[in-house]
C-alpha atoms as a PDB file:
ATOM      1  CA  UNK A   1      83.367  20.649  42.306  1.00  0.00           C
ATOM      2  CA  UNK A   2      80.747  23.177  42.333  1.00  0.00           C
ATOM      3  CA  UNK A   3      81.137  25.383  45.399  1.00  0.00           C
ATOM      4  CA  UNK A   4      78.560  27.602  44.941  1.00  0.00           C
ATOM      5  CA  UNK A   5      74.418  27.047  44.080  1.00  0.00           C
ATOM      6  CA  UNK A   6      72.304  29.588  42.959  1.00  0.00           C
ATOM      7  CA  UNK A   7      68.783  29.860  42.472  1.00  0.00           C
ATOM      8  CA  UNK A   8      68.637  27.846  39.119  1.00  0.00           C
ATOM      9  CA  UNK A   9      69.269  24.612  40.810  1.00  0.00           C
ATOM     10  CA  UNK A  10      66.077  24.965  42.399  1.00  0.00           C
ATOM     11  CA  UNK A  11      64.645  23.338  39.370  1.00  0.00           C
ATOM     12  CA  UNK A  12      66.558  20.366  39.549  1.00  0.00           C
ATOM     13  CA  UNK A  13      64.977  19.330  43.404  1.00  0.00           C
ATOM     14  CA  UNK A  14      62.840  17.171  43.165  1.00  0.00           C
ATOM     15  CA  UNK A  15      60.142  18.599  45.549  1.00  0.00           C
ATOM     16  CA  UNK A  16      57.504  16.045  45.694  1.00  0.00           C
ATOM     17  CA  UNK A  17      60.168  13.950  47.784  1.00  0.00           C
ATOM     18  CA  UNK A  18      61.049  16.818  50.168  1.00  0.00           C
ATOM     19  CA  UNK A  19      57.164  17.257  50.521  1.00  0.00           C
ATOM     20  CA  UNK A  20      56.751  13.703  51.706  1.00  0.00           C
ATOM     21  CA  UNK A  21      59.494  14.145  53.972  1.00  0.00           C
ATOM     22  CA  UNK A  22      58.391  17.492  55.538  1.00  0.00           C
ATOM     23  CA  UNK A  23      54.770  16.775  55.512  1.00  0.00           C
ATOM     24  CA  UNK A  24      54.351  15.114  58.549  1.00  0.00           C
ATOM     25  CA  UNK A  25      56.614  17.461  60.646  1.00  0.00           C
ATOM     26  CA  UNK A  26      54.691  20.218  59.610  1.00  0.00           C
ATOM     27  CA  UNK A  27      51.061  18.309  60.343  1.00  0.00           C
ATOM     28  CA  UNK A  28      52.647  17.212  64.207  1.00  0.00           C
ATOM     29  CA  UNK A  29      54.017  20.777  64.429  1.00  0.00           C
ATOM     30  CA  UNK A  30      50.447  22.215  63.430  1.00  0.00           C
ATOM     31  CA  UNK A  31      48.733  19.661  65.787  1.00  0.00           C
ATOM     32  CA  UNK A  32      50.617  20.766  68.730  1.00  0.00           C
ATOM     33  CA  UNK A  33      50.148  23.967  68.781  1.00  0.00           C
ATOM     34  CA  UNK A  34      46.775  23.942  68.162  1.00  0.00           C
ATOM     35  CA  UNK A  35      46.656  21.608  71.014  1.00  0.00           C
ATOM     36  CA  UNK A  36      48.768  24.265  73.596  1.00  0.00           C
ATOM     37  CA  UNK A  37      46.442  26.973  71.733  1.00  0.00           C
ATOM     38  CA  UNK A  38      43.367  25.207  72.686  1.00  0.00           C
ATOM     39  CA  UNK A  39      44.529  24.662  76.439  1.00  0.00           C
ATOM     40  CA  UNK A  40      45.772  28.068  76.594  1.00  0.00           C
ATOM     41  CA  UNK A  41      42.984  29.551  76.119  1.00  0.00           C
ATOM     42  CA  UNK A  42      40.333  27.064  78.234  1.00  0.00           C
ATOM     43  CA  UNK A  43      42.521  27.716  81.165  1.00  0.00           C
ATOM     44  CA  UNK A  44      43.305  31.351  80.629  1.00  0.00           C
ATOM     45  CA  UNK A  45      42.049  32.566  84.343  1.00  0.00           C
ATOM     46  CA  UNK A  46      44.179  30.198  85.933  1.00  0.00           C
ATOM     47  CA  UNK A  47      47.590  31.442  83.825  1.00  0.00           C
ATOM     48  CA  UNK A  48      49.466  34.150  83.945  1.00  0.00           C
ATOM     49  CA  UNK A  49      50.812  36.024  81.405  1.00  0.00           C
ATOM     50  CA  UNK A  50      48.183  34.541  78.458  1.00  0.00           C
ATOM     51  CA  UNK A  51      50.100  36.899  75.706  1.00  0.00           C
ATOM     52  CA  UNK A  52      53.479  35.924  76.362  1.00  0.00           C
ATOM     53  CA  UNK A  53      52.797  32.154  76.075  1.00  0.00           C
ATOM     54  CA  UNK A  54      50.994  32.921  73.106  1.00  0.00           C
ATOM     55  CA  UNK A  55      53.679  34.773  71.411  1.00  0.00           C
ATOM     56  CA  UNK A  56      56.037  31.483  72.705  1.00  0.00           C
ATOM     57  CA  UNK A  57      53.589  29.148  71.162  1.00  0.00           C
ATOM     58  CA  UNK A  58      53.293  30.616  68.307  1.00  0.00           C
ATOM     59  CA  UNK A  59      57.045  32.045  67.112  1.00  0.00           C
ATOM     60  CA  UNK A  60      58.793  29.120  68.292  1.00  0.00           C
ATOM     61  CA  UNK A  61      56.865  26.642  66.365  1.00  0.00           C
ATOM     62  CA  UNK A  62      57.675  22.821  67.590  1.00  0.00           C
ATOM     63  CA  UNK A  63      60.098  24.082  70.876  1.00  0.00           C
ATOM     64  CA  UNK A  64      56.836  26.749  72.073  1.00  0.00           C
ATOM     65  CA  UNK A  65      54.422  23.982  72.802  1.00  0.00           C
ATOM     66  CA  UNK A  66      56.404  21.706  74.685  1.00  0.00           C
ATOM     67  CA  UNK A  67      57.590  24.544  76.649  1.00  0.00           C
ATOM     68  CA  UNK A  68      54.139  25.591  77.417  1.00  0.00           C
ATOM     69  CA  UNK A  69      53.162  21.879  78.474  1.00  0.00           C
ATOM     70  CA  UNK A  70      56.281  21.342  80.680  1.00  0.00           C
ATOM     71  CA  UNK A  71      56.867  24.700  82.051  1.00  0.00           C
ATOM     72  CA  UNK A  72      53.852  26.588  81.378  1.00  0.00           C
ATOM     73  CA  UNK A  73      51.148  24.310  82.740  1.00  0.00           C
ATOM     74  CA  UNK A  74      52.972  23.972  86.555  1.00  0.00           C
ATOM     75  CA  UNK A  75      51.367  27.173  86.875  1.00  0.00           C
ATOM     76  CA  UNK A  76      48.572  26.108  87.489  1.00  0.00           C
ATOM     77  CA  UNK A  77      45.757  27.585  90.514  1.00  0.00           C
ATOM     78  CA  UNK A  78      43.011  25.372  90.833  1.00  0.00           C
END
């Protein structure tokens, strides 16, 4: 039992199949916040604190968005 891996076993993955596993997390991730970029930014006058919920959007990838469209969003001033 090998209990430790170093970087030569890298080789031996066979990264095609992690690709087609990852792709489409990384594609909905991508899409979202694009989408919570997008609305950001139309709406800008009516948030508060633009930056900050940029910097959310953007550092925490998938978890940023959705916080913006649950939590950021009820700020709204019409």
């Amino acid at each position: 039992m090998k209990l430790h891996h170093g970087l030569n076993d890298l080789k031996d993955i066979d990264w095609m199949v992690v690709l087609q596993v990852a792709l489409p997390f990384i594609i909905v991730s991508l899409i979202l916040i694009l989408v919570a970029l997008i609305d950001l930014y139309r709406h800008r006058k009516a948030r508060g604190n633009v930056l900050l919920w940029t910097m959310v959007i953007l550092f925490f990838n998938t978890i940023g968005p959705i916080l913006y469209f649950t939590i950021g969003r009820k700020g709204d001033r019409a």
